[in-house]
C-alpha atoms as a PDB file:
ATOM      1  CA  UNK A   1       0.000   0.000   0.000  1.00  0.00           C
ATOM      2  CA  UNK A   2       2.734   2.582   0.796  1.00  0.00           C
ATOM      3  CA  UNK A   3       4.500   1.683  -2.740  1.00  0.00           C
ATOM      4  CA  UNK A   4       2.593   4.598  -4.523  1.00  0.00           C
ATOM      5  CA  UNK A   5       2.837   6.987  -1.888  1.00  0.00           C
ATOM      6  CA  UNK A   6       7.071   6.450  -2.287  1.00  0.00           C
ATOM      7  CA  UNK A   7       6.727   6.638  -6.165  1.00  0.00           C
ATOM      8  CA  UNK A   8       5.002  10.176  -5.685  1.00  0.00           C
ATOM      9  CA  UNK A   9       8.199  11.156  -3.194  1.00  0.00           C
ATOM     10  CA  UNK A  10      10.418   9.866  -5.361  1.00  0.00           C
ATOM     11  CA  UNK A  11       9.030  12.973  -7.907  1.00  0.00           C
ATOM     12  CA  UNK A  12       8.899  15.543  -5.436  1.00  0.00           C
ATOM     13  CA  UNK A  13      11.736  17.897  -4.847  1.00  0.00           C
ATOM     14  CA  UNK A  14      10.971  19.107  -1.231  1.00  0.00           C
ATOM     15  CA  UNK A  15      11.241  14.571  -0.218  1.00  0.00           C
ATOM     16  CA  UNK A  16      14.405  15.090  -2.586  1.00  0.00           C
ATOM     17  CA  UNK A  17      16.075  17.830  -0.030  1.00  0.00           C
ATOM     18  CA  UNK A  18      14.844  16.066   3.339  1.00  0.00           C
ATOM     19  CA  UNK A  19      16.159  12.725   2.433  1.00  0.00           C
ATOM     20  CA  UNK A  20      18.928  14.051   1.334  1.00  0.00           C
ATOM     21  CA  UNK A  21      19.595  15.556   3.964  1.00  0.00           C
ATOM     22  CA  UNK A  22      19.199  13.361   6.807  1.00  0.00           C
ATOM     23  CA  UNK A  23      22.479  12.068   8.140  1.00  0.00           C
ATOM     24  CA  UNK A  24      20.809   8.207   8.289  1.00  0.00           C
ATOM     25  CA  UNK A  25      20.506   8.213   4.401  1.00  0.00           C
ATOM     26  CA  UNK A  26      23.912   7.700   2.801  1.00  0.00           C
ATOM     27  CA  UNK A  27      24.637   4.473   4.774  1.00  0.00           C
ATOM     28  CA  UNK A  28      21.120   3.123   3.536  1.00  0.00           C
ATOM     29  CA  UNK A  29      22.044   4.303  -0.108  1.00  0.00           C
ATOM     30  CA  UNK A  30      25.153   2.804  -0.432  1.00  0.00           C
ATOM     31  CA  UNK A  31      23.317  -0.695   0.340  1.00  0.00           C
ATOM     32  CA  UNK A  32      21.649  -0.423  -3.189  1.00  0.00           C
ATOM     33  CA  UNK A  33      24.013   2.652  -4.918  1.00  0.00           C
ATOM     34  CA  UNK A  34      27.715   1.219  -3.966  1.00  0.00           C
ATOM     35  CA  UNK A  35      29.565   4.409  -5.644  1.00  0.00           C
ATOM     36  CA  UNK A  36      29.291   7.534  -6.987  1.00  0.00           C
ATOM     37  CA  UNK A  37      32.413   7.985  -9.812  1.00  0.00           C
ATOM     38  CA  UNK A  38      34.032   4.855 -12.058  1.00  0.00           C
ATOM     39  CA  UNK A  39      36.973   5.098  -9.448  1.00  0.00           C
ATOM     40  CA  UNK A  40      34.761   3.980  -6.942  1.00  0.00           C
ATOM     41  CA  UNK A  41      32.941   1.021  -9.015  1.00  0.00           C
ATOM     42  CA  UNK A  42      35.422  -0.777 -10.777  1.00  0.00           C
ATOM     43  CA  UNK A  43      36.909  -2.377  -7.102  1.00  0.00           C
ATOM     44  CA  UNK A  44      32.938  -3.393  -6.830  1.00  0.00           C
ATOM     45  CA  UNK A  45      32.770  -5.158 -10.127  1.00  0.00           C
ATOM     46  CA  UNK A  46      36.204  -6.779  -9.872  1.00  0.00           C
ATOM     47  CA  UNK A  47      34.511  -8.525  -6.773  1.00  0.00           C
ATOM     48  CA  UNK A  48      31.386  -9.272  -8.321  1.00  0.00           C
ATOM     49  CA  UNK A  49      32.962 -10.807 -11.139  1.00  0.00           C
ATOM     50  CA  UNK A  50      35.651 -12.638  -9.396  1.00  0.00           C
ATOM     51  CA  UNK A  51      33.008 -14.195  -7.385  1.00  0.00           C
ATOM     52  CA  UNK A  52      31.362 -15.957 -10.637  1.00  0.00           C
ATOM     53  CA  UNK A  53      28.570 -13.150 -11.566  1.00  0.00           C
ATOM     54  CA  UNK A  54      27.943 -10.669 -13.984  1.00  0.00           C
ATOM     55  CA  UNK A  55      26.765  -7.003 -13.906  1.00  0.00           C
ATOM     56  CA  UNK A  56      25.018  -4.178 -15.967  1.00  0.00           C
ATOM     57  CA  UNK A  57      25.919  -1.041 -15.065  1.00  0.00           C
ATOM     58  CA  UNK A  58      24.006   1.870 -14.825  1.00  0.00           C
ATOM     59  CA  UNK A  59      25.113   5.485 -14.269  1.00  0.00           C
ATOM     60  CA  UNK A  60      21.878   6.743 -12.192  1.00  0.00           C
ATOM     61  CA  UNK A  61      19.800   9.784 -13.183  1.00  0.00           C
ATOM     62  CA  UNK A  62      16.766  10.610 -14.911  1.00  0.00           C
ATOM     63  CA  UNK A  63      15.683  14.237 -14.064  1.00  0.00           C
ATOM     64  CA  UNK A  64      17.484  15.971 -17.281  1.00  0.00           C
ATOM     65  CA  UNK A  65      16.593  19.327 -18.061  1.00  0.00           C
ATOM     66  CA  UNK A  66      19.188  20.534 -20.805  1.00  0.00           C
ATOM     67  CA  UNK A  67      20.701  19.310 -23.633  1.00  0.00           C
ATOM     68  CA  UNK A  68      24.192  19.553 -21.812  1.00  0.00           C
ATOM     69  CA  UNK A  69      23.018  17.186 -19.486  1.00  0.00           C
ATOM     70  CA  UNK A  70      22.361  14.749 -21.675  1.00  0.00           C
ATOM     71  CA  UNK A  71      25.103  14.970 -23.320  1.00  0.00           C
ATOM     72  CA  UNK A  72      27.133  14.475 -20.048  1.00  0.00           C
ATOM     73  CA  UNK A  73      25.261  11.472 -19.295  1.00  0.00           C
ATOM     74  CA  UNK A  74      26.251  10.118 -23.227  1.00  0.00           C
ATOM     75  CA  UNK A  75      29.680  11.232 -21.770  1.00  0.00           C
ATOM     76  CA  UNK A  76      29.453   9.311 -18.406  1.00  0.00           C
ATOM     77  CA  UNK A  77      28.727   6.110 -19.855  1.00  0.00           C
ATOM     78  CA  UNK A  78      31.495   6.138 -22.252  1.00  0.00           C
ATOM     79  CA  UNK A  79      33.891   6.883 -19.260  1.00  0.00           C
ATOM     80  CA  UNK A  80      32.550   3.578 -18.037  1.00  0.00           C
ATOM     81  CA  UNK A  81      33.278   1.570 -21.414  1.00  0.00           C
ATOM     82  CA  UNK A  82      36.748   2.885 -21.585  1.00  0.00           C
ATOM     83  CA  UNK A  83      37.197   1.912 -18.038  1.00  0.00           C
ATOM     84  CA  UNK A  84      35.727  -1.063 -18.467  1.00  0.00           C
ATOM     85  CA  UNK A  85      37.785  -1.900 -21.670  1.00  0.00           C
ATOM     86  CA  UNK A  86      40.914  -2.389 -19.250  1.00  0.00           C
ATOM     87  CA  UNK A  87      38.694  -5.224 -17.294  1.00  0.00           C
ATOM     88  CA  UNK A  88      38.092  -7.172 -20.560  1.00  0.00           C
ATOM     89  CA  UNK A  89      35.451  -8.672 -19.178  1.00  0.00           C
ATOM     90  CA  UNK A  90      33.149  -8.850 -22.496  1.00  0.00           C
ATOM     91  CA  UNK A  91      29.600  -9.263 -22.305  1.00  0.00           C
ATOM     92  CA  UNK A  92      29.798 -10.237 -18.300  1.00  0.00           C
ATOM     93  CA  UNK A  93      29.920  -6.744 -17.782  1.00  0.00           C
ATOM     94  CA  UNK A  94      27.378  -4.600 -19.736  1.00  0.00           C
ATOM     95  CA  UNK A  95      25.416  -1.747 -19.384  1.00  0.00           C
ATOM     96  CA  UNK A  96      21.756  -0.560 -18.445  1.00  0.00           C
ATOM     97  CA  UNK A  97      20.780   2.884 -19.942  1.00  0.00           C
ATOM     98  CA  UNK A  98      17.160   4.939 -19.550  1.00  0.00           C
ATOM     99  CA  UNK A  99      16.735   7.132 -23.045  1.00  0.00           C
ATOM    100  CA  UNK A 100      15.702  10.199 -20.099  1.00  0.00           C
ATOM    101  CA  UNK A 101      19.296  10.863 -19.120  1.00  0.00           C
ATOM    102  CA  UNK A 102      19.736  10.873 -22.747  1.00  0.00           C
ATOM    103  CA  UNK A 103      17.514  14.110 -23.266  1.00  0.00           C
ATOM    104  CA  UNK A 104      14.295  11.405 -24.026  1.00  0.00           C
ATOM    105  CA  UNK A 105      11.712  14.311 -22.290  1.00  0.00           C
ATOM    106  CA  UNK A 106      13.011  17.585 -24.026  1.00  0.00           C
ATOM    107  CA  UNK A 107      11.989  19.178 -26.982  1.00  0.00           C
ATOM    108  CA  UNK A 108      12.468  16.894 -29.835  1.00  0.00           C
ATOM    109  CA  UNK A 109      13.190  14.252 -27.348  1.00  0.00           C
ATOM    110  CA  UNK A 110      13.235  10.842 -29.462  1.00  0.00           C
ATOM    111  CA  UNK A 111      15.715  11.665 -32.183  1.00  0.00           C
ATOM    112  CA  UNK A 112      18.395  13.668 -29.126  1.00  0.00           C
ATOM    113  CA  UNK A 113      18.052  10.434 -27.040  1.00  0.00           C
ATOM    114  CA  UNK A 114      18.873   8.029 -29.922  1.00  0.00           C
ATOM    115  CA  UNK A 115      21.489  10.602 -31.235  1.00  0.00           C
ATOM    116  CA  UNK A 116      22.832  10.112 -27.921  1.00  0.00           C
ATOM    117  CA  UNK A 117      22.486   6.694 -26.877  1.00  0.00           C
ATOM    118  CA  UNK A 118      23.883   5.328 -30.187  1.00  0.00           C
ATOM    119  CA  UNK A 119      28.007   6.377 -29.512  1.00  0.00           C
ATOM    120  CA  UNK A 120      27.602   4.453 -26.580  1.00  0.00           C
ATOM    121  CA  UNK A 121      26.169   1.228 -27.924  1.00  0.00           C
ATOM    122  CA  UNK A 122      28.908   1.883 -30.781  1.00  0.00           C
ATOM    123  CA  UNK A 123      31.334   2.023 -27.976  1.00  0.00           C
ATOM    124  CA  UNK A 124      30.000  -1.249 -26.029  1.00  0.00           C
ATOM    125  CA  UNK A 125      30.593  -3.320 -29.099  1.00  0.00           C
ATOM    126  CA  UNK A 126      33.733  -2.398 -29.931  1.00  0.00           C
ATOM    127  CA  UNK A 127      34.998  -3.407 -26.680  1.00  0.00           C
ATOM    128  CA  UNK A 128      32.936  -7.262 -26.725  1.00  0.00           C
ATOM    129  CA  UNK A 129      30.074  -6.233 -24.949  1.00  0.00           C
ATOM    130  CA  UNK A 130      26.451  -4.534 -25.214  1.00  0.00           C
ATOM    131  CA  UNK A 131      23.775  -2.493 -23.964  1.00  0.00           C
ATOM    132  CA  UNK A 132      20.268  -2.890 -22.562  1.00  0.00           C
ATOM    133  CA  UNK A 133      17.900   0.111 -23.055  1.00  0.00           C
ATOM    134  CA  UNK A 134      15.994   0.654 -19.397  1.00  0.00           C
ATOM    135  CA  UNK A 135      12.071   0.541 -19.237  1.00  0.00           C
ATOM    136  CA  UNK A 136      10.691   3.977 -17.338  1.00  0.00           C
ATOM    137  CA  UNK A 137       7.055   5.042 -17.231  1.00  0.00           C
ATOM    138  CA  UNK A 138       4.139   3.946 -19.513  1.00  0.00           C
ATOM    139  CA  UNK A 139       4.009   7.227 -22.075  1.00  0.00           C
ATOM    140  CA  UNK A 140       7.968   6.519 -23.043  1.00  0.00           C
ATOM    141  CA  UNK A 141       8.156   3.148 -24.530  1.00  0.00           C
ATOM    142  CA  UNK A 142       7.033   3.715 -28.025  1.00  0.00           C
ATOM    143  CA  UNK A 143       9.861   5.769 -28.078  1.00  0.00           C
ATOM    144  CA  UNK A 144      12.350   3.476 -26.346  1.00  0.00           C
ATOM    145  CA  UNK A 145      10.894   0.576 -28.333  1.00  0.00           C
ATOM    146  CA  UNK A 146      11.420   2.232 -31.968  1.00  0.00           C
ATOM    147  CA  UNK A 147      15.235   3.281 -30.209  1.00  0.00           C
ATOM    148  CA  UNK A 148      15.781  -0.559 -30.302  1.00  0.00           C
ATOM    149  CA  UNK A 149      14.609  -1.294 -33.049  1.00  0.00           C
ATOM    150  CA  UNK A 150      16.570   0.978 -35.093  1.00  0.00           C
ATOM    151  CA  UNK A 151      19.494   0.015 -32.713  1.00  0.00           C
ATOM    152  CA  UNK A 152      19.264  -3.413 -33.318  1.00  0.00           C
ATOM    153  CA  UNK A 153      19.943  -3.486 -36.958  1.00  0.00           C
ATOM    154  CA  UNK A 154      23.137  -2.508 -36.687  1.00  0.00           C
ATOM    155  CA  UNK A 155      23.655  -3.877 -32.926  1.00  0.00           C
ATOM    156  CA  UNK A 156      21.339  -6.558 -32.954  1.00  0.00           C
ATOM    157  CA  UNK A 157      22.756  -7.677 -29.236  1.00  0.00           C
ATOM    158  CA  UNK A 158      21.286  -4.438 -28.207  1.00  0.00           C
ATOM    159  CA  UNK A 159      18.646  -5.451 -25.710  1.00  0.00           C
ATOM    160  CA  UNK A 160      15.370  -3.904 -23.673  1.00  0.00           C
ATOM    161  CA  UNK A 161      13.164  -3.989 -20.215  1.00  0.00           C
ATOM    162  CA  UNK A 162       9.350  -4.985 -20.691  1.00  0.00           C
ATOM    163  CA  UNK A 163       7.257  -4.824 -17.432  1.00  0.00           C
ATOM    164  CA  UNK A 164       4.936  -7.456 -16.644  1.00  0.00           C
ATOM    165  CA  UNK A 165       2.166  -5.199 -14.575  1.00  0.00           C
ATOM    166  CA  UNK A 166       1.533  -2.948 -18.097  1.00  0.00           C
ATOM    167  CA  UNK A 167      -1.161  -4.709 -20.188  1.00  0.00           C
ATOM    168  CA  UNK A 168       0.553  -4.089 -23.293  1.00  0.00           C
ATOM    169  CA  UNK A 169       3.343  -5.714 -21.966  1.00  0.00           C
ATOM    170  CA  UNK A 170       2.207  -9.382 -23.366  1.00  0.00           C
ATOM    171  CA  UNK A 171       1.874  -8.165 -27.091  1.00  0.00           C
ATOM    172  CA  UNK A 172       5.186  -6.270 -27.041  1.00  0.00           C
ATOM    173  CA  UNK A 173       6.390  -9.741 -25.478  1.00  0.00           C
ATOM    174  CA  UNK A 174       5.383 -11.510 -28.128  1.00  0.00           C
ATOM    175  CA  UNK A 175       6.942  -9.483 -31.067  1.00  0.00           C
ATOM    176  CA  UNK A 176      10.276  -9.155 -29.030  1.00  0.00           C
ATOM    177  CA  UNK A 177      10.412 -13.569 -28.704  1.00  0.00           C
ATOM    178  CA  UNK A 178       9.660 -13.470 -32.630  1.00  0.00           C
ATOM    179  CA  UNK A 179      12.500 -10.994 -33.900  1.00  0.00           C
ATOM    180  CA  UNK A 180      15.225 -12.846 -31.489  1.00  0.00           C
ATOM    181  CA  UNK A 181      15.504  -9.885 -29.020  1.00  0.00           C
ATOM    182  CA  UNK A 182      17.517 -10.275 -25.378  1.00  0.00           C
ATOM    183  CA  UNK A 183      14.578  -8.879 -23.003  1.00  0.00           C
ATOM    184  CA  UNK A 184      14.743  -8.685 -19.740  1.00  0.00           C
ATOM    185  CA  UNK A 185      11.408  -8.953 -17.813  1.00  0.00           C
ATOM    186  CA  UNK A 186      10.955  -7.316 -14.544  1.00  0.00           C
ATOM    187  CA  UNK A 187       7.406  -6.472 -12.540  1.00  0.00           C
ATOM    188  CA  UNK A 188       7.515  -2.245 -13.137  1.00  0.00           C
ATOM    189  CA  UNK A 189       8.761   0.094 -10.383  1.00  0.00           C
ATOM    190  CA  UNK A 190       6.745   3.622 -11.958  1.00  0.00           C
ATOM    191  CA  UNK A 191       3.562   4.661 -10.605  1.00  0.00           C
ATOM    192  CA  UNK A 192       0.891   3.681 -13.278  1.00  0.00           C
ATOM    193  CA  UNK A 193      -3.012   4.516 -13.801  1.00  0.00           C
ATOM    194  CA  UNK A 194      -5.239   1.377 -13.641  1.00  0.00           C
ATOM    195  CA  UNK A 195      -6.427   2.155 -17.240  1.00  0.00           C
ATOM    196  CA  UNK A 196      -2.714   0.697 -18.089  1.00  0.00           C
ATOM    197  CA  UNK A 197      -1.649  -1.574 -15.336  1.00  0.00           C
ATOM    198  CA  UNK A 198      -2.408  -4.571 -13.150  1.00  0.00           C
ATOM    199  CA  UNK A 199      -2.436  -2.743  -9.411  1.00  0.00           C
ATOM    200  CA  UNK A 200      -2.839  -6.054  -7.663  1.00  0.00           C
ATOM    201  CA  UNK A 201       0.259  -8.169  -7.014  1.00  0.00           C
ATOM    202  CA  UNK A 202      -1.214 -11.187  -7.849  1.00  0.00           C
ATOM    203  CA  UNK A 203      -2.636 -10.219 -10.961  1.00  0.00           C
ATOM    204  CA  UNK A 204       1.158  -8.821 -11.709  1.00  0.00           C
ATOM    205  CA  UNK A 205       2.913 -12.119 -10.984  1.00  0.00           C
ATOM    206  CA  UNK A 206       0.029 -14.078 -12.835  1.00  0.00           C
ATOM    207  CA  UNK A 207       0.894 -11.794 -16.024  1.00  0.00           C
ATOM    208  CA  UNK A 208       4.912 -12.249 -15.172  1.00  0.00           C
ATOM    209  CA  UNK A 209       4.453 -16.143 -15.239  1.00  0.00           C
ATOM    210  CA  UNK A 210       2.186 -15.476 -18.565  1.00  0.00           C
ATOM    211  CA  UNK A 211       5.117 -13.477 -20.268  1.00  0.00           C
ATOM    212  CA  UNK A 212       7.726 -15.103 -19.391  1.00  0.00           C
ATOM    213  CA  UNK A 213       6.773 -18.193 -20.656  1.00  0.00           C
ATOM    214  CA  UNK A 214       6.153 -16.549 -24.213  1.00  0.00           C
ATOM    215  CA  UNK A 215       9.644 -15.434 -24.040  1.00  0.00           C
ATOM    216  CA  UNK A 216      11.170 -18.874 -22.989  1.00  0.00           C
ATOM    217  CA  UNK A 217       9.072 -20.143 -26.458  1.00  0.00           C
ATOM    218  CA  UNK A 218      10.530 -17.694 -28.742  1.00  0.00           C
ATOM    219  CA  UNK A 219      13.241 -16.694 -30.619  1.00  0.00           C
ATOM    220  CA  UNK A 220      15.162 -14.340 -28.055  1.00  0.00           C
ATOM    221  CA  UNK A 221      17.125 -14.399 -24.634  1.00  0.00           C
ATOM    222  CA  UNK A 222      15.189 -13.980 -21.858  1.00  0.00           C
ATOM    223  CA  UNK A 223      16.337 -12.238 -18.744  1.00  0.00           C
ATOM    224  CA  UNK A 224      14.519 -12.930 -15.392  1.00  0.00           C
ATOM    225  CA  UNK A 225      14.796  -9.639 -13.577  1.00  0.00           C
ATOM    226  CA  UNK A 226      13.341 -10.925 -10.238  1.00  0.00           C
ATOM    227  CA  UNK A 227      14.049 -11.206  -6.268  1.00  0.00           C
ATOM    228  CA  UNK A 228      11.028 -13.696  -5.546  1.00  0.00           C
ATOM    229  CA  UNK A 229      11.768 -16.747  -5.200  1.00  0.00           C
ATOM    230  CA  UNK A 230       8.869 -18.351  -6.564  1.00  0.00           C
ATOM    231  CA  UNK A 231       9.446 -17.088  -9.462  1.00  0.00           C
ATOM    232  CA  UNK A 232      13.223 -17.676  -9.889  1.00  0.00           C
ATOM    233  CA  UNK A 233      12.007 -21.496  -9.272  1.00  0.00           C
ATOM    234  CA  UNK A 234       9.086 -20.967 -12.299  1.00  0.00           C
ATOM    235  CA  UNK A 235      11.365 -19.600 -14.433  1.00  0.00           C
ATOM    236  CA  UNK A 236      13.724 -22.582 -14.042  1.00  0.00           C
ATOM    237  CA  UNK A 237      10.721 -24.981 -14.830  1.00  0.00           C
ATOM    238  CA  UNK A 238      10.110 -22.835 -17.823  1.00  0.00           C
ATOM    239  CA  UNK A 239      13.177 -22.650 -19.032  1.00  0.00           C
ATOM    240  CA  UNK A 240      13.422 -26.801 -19.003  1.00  0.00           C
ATOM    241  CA  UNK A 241      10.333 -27.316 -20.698  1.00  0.00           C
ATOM    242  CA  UNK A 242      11.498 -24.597 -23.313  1.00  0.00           C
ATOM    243  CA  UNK A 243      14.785 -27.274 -23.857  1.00  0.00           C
ATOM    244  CA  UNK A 244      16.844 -24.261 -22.819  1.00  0.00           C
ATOM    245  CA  UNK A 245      20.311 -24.590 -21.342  1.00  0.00           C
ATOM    246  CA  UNK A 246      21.734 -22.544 -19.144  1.00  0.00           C
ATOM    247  CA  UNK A 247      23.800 -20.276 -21.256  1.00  0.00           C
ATOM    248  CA  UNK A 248      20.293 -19.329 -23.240  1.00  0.00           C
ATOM    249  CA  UNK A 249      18.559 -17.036 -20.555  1.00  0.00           C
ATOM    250  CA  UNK A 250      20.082 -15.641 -17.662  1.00  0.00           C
ATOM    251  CA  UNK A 251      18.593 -14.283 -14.117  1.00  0.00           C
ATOM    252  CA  UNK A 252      18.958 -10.540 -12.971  1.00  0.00           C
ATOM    253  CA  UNK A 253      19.154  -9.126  -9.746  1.00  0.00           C
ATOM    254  CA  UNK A 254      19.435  -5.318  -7.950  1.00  0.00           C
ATOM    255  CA  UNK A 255      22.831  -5.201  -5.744  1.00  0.00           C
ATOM    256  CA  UNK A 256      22.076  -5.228  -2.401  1.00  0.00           C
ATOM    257  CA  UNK A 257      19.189  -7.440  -2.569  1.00  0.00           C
ATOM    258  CA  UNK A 258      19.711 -10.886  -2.320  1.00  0.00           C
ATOM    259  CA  UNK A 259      23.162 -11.252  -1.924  1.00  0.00           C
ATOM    260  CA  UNK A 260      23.631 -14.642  -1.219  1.00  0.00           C
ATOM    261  CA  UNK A 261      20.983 -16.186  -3.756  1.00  0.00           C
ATOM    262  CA  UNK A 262      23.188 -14.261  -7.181  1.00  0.00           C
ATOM    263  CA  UNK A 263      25.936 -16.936  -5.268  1.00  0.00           C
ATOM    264  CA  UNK A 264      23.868 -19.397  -5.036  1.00  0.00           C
ATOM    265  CA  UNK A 265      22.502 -19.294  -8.967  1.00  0.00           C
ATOM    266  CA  UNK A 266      25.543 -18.688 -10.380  1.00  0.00           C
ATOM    267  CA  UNK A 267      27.316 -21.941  -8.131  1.00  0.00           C
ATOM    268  CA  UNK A 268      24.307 -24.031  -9.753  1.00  0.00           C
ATOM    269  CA  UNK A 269      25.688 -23.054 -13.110  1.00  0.00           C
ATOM    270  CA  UNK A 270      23.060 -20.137 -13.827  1.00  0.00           C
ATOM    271  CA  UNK A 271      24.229 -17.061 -15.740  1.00  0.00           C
ATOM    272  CA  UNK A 272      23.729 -14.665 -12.890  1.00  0.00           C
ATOM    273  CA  UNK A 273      23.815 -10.741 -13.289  1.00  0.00           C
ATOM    274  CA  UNK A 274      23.920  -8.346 -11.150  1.00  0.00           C
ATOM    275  CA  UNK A 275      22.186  -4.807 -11.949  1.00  0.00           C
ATOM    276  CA  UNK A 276      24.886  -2.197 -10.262  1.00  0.00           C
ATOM    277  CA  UNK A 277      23.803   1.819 -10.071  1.00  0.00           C
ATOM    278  CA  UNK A 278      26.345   4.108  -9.016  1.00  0.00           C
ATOM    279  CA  UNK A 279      26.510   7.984  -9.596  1.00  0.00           C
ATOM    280  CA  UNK A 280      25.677  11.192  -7.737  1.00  0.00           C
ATOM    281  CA  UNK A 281      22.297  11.661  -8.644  1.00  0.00           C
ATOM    282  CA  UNK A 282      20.572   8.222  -7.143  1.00  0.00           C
ATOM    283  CA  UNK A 283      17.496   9.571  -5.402  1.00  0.00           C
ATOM    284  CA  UNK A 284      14.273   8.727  -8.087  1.00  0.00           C
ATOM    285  CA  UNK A 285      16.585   5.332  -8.200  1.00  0.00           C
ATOM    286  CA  UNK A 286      16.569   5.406  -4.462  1.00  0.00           C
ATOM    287  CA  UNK A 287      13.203   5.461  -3.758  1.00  0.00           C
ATOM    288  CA  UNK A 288      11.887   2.937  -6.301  1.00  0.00           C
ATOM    289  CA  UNK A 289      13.814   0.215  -4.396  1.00  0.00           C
ATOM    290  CA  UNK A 290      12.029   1.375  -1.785  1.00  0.00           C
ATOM    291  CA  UNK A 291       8.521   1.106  -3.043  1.00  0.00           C
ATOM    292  CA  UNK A 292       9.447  -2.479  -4.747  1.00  0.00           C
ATOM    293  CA  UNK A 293       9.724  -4.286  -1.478  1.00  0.00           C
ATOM    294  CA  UNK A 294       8.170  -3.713   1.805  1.00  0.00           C
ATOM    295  CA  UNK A 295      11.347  -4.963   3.623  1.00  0.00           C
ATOM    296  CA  UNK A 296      13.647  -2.876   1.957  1.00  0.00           C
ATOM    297  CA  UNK A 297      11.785   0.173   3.446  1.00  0.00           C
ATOM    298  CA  UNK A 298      11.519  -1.524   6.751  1.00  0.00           C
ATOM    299  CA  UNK A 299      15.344  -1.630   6.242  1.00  0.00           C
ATOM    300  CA  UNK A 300      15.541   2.454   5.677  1.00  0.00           C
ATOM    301  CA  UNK A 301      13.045   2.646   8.419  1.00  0.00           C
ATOM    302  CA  UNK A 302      14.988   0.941  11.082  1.00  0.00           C
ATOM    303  CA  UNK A 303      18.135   2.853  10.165  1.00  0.00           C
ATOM    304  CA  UNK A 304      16.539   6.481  10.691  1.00  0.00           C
ATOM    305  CA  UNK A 305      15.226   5.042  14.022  1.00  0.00           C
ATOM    306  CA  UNK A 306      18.593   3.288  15.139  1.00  0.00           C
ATOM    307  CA  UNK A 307      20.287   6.060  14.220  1.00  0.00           C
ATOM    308  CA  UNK A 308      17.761   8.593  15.422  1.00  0.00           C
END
């Protein structure tokens, strides 16, 4: 019940300055957010990967108002990919990207996001690895879907989110399994209307279960962006009846969440990635991990009061 109330925080700019301010927050963030510069991360993903996983990066922030700012976020990530050209670590170390920090929202929006986006995807290959574009809120994926598409024919690796509690989400599903697309499927972290979303959790993880197996049928590489277990063990059974082996769909999980089940996977043999955010600007990225999971609030909660 609180989850919407957090997604409205996590656009207003008065929660923005209190949480910010409160001397019990940066502990909390660095749980989820384990850096703010490429300094800081590449220690974090030399551990990660040492320790069997993967990762996909993503340089947090969403709230661009200028063209410069885009453009500095285009610049950010390829800072990352020439960092992360030293670690030669191919495709176990790829990146996440939302087409917002790429100028998505501003005046003539589409064509300065894919104008932006596509250096770095150019970049990502030419060091062995590739990009996923991020899912955000209901009125932008049109836009990120036609990004990929045009992406794809010249990066056809180049992969995208679809969220399982959008009722569109099954249809889009279906084209992405036909034209050999790597999707990953998560539940959907945005506040959305209930003319364009399942509100209920069950009715989300029945229409998970539903899309997922459509992807495990097709053509593409499914990736299970998911905490619950339940799910991690449907996916599995999916993915068997499907005649899929382990190197044909991987599982995806937030850092800080779950620590010990990305060992466990990835000891069973499972490709097993871990989604890392790092960056200065990590509140809106913040407070969705807050409204995805009760506990991980009760986590923030009991920190301000421990700390109080």
């Amino acid at each position: 019940m609180l989850g919407p109330v957090i997604l409205a925080a996590s656009r207003s700019d008065r929660m923005r300055r209190l949480i910010s301010a409160a001397p019990v927050t940066r502990p909390v963030v660095d749980r989820f957010i384990p850096g703010e510069s490429v300094d800081d991360i590449i220690p974090v993903i030399r551990d990660l990967t040492g320790n069997g996983l993967e990762v996909t990066m993503d340089v947090v922030g969403e709230d661009i108002t200028t063209p410069e700012q885009a453009t500095a976020a285009r610049d950010a990530y390829l800072e990352l990919i020439g960092r992360l050209a030293e670690l030669e670590l191919g495709t176990r170390a790829e990146m996440s990207v939302k087409l917002s920090m790429f100028g998505q929202a501003l005046p003539g929006g589409h064509e300065l996001a894919f104008a932006n986006v596509r250096p770095v995807v150019e970049a990502a290959a030419a060091i062995g690895t590739t990009v996923t574009l991020d899912a955000e809120d209901h009125t932008t994926l049109d836009s990120m879907f036609a990004v990929h598409e045009e992406l794809r024919k010249d990066f056809p690796q180049t992969g995208c989110v679809i969220q399982a509690y959008l009722f569109r989400t099954e249809d889009d599903a279906r084209r992405l399994a036909a034209n050999g697309s790597r999707v990953r499927l998560v539940k959907g972290a945005y506040k959305e209307p209930a003319s364009v979303a399942y509100q209920q959790k069950h009715e989300i993880d029945k229409a998970y279960v539903r899309i997922l197996k459509v992807l495990m049928e097709g053509e593409g590489y499914p990736m299970i962006g998911s905490h619950d277990p339940r799910l991690i063990t449907i996916a599995q059974e999916l993915a068997r009846r499907a005649g899929r082996k382990p190197a044909e769909y991987e599982f995806q999980m937030l850092y800080g969440i779950r620590g010990d089940e990305h060992l466990r996977l990835a000891a069973e043999g499972h490709r097993m990635r871990v989604y890392t955010a790092y960056g200065t600007d990590w509140y809106g990225y913040f407070m969705r991990r807050l409204a995805e999971k009760p506990a991980n609030l009760q986590f923030f909660v009991r920190s301000m009061v421990s700390k109080g």
